[in-house]
Structure formats: structure tokens, C-alpha cells
N, C-alpha and C. Protein backbone atom coordinates (compact mmCIF):
# COMPACT_ATOMS: atom_id res chain seq x y z
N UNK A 1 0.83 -1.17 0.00
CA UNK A 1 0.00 0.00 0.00
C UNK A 1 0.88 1.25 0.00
N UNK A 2 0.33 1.95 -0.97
CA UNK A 2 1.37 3.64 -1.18
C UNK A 2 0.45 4.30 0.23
N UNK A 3 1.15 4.97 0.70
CA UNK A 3 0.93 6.32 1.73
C UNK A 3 0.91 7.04 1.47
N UNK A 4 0.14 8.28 1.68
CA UNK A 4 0.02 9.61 1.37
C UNK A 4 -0.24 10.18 0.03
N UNK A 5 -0.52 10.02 -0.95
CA UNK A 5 -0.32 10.37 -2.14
C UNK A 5 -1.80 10.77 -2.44
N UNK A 6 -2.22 11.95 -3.38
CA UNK A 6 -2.93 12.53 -3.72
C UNK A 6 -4.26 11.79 -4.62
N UNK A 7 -5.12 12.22 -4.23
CA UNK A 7 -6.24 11.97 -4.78
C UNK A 7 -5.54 11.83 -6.64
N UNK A 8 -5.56 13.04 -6.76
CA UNK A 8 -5.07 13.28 -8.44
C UNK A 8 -4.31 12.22 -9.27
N UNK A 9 -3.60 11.66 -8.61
CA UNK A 9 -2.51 10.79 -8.93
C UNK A 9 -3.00 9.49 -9.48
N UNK A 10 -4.64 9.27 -9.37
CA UNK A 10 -4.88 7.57 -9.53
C UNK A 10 -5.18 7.34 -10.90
N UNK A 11 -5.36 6.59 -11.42
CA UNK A 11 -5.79 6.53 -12.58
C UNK A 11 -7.03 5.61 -12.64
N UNK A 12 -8.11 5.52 -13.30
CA UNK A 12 -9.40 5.01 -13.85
C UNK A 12 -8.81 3.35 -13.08
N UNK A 13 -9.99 3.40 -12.53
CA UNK A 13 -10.10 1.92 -12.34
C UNK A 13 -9.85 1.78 -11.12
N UNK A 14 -8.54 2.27 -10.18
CA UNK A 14 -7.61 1.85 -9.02
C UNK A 14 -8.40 2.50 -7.77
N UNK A 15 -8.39 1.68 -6.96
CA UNK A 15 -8.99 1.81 -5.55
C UNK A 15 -8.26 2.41 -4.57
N UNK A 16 -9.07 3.24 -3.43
CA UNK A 16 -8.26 3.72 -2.56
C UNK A 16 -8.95 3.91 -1.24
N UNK A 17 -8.16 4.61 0.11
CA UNK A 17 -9.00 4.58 0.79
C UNK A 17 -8.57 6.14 1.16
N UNK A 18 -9.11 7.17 1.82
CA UNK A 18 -9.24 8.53 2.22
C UNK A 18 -8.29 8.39 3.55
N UNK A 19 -7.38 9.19 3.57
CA UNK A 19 -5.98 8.94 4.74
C UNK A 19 -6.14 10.39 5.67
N UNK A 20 -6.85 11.08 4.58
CA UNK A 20 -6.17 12.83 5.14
C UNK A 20 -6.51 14.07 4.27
N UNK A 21 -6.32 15.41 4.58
CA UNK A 21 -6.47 15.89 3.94
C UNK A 21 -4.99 17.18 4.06
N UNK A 22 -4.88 17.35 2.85
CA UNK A 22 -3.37 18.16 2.51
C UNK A 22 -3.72 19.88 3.54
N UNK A 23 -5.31 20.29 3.89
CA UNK A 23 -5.50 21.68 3.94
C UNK A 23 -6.23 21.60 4.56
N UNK A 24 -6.80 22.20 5.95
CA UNK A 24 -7.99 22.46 6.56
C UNK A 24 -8.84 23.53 6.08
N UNK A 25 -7.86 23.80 4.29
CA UNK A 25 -9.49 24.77 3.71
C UNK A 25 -10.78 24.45 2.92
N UNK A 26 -10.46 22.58 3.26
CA UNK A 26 -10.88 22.19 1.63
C UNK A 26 -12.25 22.10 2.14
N UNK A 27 -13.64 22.60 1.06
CA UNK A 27 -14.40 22.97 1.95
C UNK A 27 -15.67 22.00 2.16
N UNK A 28 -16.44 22.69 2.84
CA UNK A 28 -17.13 21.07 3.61
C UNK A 28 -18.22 20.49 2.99
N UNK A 29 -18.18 20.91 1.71
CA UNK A 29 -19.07 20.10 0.99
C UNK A 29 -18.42 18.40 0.43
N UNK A 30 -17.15 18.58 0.67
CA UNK A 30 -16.26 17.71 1.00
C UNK A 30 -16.89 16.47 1.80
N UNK A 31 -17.00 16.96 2.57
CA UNK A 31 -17.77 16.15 3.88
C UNK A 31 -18.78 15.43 3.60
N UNK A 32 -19.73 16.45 2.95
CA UNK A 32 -21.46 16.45 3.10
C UNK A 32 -21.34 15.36 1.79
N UNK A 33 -20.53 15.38 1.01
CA UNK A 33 -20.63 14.47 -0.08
C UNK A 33 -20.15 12.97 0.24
N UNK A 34 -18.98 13.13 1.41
CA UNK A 34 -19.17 11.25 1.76
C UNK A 34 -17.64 11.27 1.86
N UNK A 35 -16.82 12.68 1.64
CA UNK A 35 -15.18 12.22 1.44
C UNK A 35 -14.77 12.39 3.00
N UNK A 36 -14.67 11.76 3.51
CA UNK A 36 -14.25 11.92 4.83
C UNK A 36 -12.97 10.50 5.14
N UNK A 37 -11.89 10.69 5.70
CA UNK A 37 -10.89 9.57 5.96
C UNK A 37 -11.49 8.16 6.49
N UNK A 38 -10.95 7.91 5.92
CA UNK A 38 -11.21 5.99 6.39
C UNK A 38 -12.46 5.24 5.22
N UNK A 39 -12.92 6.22 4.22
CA UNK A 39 -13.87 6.04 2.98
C UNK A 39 -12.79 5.58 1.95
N UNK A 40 -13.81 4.69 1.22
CA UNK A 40 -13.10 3.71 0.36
C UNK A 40 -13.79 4.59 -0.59
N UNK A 41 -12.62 4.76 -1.86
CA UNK A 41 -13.12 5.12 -3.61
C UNK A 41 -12.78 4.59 -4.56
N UNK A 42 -12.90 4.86 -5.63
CA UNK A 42 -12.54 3.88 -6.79
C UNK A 42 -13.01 5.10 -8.18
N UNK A 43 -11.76 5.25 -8.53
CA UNK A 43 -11.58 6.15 -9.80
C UNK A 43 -12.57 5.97 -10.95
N UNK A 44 -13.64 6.07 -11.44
CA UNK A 44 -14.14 5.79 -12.71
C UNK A 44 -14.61 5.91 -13.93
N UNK A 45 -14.30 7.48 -14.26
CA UNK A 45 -13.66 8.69 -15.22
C UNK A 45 -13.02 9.48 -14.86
N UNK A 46 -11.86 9.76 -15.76
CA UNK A 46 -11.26 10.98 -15.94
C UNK A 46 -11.51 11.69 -17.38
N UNK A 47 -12.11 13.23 -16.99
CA UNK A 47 -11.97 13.76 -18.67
C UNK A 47 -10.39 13.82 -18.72
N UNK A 48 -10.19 14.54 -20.23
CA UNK A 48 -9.30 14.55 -20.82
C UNK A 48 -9.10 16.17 -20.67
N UNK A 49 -7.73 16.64 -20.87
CA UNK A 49 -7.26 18.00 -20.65
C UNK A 49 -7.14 18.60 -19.45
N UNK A 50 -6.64 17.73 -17.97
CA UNK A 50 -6.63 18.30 -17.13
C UNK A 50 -8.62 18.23 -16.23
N UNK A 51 -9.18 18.01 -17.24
CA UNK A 51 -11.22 17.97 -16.62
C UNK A 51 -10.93 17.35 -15.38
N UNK A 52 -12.35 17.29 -15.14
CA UNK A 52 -12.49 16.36 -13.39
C UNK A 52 -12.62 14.93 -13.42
N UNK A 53 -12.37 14.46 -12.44
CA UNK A 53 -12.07 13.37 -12.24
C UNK A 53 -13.65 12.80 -11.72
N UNK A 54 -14.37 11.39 -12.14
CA UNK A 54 -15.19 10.86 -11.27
C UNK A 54 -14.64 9.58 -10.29
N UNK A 55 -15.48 10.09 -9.37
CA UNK A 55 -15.06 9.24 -8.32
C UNK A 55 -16.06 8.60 -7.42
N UNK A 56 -15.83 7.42 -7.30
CA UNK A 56 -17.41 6.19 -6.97
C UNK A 56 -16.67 6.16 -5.13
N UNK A 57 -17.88 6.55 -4.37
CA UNK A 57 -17.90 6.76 -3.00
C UNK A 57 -18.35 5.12 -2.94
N UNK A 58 -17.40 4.31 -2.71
CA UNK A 58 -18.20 2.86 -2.73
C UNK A 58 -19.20 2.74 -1.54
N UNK A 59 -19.30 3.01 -0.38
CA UNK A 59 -19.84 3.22 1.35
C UNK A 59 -21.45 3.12 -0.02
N UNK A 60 -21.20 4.47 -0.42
CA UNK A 60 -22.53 5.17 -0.69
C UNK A 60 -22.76 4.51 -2.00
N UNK A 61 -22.30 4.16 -2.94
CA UNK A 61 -22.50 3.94 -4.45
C UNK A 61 -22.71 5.23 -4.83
N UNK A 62 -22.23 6.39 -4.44
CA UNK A 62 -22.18 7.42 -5.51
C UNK A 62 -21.27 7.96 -6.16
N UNK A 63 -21.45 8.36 -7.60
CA UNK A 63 -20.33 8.86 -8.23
C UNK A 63 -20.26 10.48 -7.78
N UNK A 64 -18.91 11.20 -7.36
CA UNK A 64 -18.74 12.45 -7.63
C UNK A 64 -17.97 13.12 -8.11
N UNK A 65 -18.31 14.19 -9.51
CA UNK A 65 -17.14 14.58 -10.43
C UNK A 65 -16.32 15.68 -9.40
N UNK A 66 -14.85 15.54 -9.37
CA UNK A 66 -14.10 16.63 -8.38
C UNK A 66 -12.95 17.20 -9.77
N UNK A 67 -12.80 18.38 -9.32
CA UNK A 67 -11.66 18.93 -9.98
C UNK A 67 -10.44 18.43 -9.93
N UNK A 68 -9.45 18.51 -10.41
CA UNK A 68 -7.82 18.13 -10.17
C UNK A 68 -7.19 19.03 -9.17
N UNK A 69 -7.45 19.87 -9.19
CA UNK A 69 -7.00 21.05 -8.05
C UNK A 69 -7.64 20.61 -6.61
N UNK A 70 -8.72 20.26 -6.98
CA UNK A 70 -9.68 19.72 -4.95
C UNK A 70 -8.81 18.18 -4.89
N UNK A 71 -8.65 17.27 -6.32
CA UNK A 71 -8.10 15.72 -5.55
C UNK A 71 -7.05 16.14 -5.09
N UNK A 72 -6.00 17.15 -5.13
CA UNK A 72 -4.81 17.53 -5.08
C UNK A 72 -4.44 17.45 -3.31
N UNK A 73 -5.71 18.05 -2.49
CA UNK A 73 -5.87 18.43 -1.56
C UNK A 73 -6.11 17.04 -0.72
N UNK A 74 -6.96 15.75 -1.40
CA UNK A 74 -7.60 14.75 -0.96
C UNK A 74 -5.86 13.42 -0.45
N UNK A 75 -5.31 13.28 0.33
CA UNK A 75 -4.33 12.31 0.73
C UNK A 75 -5.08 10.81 0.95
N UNK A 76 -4.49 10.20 0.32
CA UNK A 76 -5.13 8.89 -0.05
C UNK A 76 -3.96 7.26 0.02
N UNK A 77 -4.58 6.40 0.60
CA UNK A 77 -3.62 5.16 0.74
C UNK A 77 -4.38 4.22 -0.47
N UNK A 78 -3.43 4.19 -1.56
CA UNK A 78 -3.63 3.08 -2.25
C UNK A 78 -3.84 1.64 -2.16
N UNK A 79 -4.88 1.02 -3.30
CA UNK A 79 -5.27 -0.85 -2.05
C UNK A 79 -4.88 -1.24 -3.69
């Protein structure tokens, strides 16, 4: 398992679990949407050109599209 490494970094398909967060600014819709540490995700689009990333809240079965700049913020342990 990788440590610490950024939301941004995963690519389509690869699983992870929520470790931390890089900023206590990131804001709390964060929360309200299901990203909170110790939550399992799983990458399952990325647009193309830098776009947002979707990301499957497995807990919840929901997908949520995030920017590259907010996964940046998201610290994540790879499974």
C-alpha cells in the first residue's frame, strides 16, 4: 500500500482509501458528499485536458465529479 499520495494521482479503475487531507481549507461540501478519511473510492472517469475526475464513493455507491485542483488536496492510501 502507497501512503500519502494525492487523490489526483490515480488513474481510472484503481482503488483507494481517504488517509487525510493536505488543507484544513478544503471545503465542507467535501464532507457532506461522503469524502471523509477511512472512505473507500474507486476512480471511474477521468476527462481529458486536465477535466475532473469521477469518483465512486463505494460506502454510498455514488459517483462524484471533483476537480484536479480539490483531488490535489484529498491524501489517499492506495489498495
Amino acid at each position: 500500500m502507497q501512503n500519502n499520495i494525492t487523490l489526483d494521482k490515480l488513474k481510472k479503475g484503481e482503488k483507494a482509501i481517504i488517509h487525510s487531507f493536505k488543507s484544513n481549507e478544503l471545503p465542507a461540501k467535501f464532507y457532506e458528499l461522503g469524502f471523509t478519511p477511512g472512505t473507500s473510492i474507486e476512480i471511474k472517469h477521468i476527462a481529458p485536458l486536465q477535466g475532473p475526475m469521477c469518483v465512486n464513493i463505494i460506502q454510498q455507491d455514488s459517483l462524484i465529479a471533483i476537480r484536479k485542483k480539490e483531488a490535489n488536496l484529498i491524501l489517499i492510501n492506495k489498495i
